[in-house]
Protein backbone atom coordinates (compact mmCIF):
# COMPACT_ATOMS: atom_id res chain seq x y z
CA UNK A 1 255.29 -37.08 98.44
CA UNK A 2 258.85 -36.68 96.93
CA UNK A 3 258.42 -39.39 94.11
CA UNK A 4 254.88 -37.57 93.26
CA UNK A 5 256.28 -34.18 93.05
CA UNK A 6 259.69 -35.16 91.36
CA UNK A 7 257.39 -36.96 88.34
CA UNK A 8 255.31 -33.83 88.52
CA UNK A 9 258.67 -31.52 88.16
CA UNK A 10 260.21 -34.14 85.44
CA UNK A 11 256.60 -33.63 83.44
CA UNK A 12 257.06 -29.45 83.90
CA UNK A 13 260.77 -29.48 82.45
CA UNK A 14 259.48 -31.65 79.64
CA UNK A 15 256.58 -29.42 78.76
CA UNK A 16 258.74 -26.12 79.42
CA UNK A 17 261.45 -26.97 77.22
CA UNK A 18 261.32 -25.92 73.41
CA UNK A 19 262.60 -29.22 71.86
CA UNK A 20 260.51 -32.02 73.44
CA UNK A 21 261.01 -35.86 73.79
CA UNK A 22 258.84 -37.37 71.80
CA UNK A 23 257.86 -39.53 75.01
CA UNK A 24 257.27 -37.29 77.83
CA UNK A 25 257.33 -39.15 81.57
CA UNK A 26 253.72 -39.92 83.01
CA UNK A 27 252.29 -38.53 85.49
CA UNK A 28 251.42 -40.43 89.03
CA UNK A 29 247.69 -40.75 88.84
CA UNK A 30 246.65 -42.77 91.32
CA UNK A 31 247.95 -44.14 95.01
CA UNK A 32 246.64 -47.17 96.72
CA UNK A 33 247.07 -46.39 100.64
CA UNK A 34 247.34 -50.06 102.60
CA UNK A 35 245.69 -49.59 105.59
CA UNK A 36 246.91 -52.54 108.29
CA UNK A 37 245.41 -53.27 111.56
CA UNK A 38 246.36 -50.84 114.72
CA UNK A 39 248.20 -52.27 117.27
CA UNK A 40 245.49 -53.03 119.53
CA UNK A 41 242.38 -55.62 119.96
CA UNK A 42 238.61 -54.40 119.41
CA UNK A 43 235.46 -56.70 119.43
CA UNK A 44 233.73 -56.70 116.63
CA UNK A 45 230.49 -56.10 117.54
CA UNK A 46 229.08 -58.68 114.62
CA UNK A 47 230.73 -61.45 115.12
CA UNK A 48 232.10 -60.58 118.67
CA UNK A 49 235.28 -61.69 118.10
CA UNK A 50 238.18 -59.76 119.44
CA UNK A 51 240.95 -59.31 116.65
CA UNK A 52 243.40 -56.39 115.89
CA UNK A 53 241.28 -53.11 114.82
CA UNK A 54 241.62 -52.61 111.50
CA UNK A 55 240.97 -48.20 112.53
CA UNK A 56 243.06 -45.03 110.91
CA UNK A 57 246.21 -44.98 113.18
CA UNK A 58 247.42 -40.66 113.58
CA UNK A 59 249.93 -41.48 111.13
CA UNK A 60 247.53 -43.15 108.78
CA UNK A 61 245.72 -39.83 108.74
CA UNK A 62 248.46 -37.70 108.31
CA UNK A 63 249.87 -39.21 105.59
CA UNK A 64 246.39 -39.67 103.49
CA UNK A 65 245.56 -35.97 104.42
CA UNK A 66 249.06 -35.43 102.65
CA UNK A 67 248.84 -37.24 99.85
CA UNK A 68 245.48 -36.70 98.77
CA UNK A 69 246.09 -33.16 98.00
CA UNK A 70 248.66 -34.08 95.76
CA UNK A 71 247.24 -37.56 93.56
CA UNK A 72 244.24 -39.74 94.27
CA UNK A 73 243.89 -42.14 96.67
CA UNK A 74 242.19 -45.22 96.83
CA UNK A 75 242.39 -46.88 100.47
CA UNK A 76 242.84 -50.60 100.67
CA UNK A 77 242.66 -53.50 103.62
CA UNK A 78 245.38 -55.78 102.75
CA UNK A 79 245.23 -59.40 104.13
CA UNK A 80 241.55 -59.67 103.73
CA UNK A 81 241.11 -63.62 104.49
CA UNK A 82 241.86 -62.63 108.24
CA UNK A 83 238.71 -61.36 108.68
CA UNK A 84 235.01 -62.90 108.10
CA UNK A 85 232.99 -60.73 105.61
CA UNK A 86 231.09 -59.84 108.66
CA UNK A 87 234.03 -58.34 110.37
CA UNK A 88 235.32 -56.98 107.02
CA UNK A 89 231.95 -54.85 106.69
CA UNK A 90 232.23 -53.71 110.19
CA UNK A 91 235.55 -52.47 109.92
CA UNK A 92 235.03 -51.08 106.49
CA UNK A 93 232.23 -49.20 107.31
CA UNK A 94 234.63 -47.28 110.75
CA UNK A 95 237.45 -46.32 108.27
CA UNK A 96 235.09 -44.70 106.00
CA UNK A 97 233.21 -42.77 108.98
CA UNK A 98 237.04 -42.24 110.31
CA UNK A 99 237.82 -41.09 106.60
CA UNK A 100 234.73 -38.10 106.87
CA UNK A 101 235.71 -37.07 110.08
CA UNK A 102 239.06 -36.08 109.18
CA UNK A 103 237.99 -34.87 105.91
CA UNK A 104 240.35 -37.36 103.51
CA UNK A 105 238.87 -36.73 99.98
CA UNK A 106 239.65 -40.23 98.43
CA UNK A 107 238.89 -41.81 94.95
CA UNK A 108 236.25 -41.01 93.34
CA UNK A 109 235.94 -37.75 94.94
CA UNK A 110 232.29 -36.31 94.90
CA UNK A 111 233.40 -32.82 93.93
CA UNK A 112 234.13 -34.45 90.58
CA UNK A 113 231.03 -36.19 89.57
CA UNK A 114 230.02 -35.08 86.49
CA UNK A 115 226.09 -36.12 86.51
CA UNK A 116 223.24 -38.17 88.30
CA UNK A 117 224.24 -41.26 86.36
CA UNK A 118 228.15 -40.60 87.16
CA UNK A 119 227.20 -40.45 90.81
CA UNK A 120 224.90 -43.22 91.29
CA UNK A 121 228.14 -45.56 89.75
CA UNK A 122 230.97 -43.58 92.06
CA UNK A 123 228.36 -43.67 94.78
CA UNK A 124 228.49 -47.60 94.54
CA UNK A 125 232.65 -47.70 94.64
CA UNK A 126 232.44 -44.89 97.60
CA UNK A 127 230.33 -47.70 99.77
CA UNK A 128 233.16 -50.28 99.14
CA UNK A 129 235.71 -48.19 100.13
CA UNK A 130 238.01 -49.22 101.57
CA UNK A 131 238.34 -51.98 98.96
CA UNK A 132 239.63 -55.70 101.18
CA UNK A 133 242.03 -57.05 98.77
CA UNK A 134 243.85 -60.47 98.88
CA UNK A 135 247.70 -60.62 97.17
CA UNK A 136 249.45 -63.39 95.90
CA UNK A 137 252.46 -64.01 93.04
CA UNK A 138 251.97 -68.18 93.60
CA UNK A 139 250.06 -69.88 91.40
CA UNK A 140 247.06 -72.72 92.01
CA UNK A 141 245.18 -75.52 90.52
CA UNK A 142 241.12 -74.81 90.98
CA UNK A 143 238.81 -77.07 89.32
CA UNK A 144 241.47 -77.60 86.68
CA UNK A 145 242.52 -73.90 86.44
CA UNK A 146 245.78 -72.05 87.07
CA UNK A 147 244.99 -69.06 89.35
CA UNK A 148 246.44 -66.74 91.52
CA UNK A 149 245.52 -67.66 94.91
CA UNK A 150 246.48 -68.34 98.92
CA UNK A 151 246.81 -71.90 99.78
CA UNK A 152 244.64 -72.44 103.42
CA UNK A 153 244.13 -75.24 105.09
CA UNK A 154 240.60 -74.67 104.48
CA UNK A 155 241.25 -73.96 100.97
CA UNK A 156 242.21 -71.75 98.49
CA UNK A 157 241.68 -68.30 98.17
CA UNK A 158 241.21 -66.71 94.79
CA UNK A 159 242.91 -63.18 94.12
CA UNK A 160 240.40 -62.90 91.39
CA UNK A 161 236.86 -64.14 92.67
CA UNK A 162 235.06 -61.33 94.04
CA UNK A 163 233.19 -64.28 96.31
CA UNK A 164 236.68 -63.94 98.20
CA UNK A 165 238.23 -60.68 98.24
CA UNK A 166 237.00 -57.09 96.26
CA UNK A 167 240.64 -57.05 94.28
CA UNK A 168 238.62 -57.61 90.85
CA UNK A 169 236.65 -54.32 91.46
CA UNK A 170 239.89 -52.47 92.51
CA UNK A 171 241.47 -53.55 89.08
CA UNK A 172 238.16 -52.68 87.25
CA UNK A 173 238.20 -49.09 88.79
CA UNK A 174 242.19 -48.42 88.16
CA UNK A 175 242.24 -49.87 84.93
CA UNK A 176 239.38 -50.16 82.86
CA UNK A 177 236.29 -48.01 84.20
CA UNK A 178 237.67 -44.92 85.69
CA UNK A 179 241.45 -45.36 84.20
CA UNK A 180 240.74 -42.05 82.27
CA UNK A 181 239.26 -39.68 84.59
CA UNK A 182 241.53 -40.77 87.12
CA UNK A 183 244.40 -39.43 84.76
CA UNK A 184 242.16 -36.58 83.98
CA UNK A 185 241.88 -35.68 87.27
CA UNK A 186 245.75 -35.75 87.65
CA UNK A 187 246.20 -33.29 85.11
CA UNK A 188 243.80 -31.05 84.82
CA UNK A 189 243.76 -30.56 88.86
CA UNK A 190 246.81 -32.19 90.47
CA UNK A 191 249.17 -31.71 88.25
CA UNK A 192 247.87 -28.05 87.44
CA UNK A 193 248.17 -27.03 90.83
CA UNK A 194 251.50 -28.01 91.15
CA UNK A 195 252.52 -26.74 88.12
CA UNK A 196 251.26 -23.36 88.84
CA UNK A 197 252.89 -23.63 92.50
CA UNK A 198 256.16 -23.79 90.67
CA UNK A 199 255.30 -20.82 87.97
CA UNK A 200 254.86 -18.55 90.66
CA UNK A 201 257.78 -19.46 92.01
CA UNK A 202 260.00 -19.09 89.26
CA UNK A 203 258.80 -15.85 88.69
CA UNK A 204 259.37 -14.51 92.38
CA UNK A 205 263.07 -15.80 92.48
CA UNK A 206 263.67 -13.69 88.73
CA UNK A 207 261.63 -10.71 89.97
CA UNK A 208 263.71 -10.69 93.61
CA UNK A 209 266.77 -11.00 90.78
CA UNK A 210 265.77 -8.11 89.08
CA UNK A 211 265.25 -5.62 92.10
CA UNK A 212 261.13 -5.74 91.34
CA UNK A 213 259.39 -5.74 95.06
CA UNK A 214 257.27 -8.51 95.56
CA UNK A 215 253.80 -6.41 96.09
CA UNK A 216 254.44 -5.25 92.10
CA UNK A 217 254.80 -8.87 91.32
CA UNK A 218 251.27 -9.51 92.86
CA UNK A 219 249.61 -6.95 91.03
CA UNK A 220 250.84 -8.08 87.93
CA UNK A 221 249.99 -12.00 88.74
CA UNK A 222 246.54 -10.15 89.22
């Protein structure tokens, strides 16, 4: 929450002061939340195999709840390969329900689609939420190419094949698709909200400075 709102205050001063950089800093627009498993067992009820439940711990929800009033969030199962895709449906399908029922508006929010065709695509991302990802920095050879992968010892698993893990779509929606209404989003809602936050403010600290009561102040903000 701090490193959102001090870029949001940075981008104010900028856009406040009469001689601007000519490179004001960006804005936050987006936040992947890493959702990791709780601390105890569940059976899935697919597979039936009893593994860690990947479910919304208190703090999870707190902290989405949080941040999603303040810069979009897009929730993501890290670690994928530990589950089958059985088990990763399953478990995807409890955090979304879990998601609903304590009312964490996440990436793309609905309230922002702009038409039937717009919906029917954010519809589609909104059922793969949360998006199960698989991260690597090391390097493979596959069928005589270099790729980013996890060595197994029933494989390899490719960062990049959507056969193995959904990270492909979750670069698609953050940088190519949706890269510009997620930034529009950021402004013309996040970032407006916070900058009027601080406006008001500003103006009650000079108006307590100036011996003008507060209820005067509302009237005029009216």
């Amino acid at each position: 929450m701090k490193f959102i709102n001090d870029q949001y205050e940075a981008y104010l001063q900028e856009e406040i002061n009469i001689n601007r950089k000519k490179r004001i800093p960006r804005l936050q627009s987006s936040c992947c939340a890493t959702l990791s498993p709780a601390g105890h067992s569940e059976t899935c009820t697919v597979t039936r195999r009893k593994l860690k439940a990947w479910i919304l711990r208190p703090l999870d929800v707190e902290f989405m709840r949080r941040l999603s009033k303040v810069v979009n969030i897009v929730p993501v199962i890290a670690k994928a390969d530990t589950l089958t895709l059985e088990e990763r449906d399953f478990f995807k399908k409890k955090i979304r329900e879990e998601l609903r029922a304590n009312g964490i508006d996440v990436y793309p929010q609905k309230e922002f689609d702009e038409d039937a065709e717009d919906r029917m695509i954010n519809e589609k991302i909104r059922e793969m939420i949360p998006f199960a990802v698989v991260g690597s920095d090391q390097e493979y050879q596959v069928n005589g190419r270099r790729l980013l992968g996890r060595k197994t010892k029933w494989g390899t698993i490719e960062v990049e094949n959507i056969a193995h893990c959904e990270f492909a779509y979750l670069r698609d929606l953050l940088i190519r698709t949706h890269m510009q209404n997620i930034k529009d989003i950021t402004s013309s809602i996040h970032y407006e909200m916070y900058r009027v936050r601080r406006l008001n403010e500003n103006n009650t600290v000079v108006a307590h400075a100036n011996g003008i009561p507060e209820h005067h102040l509302a009237a005029h903000e009216m």
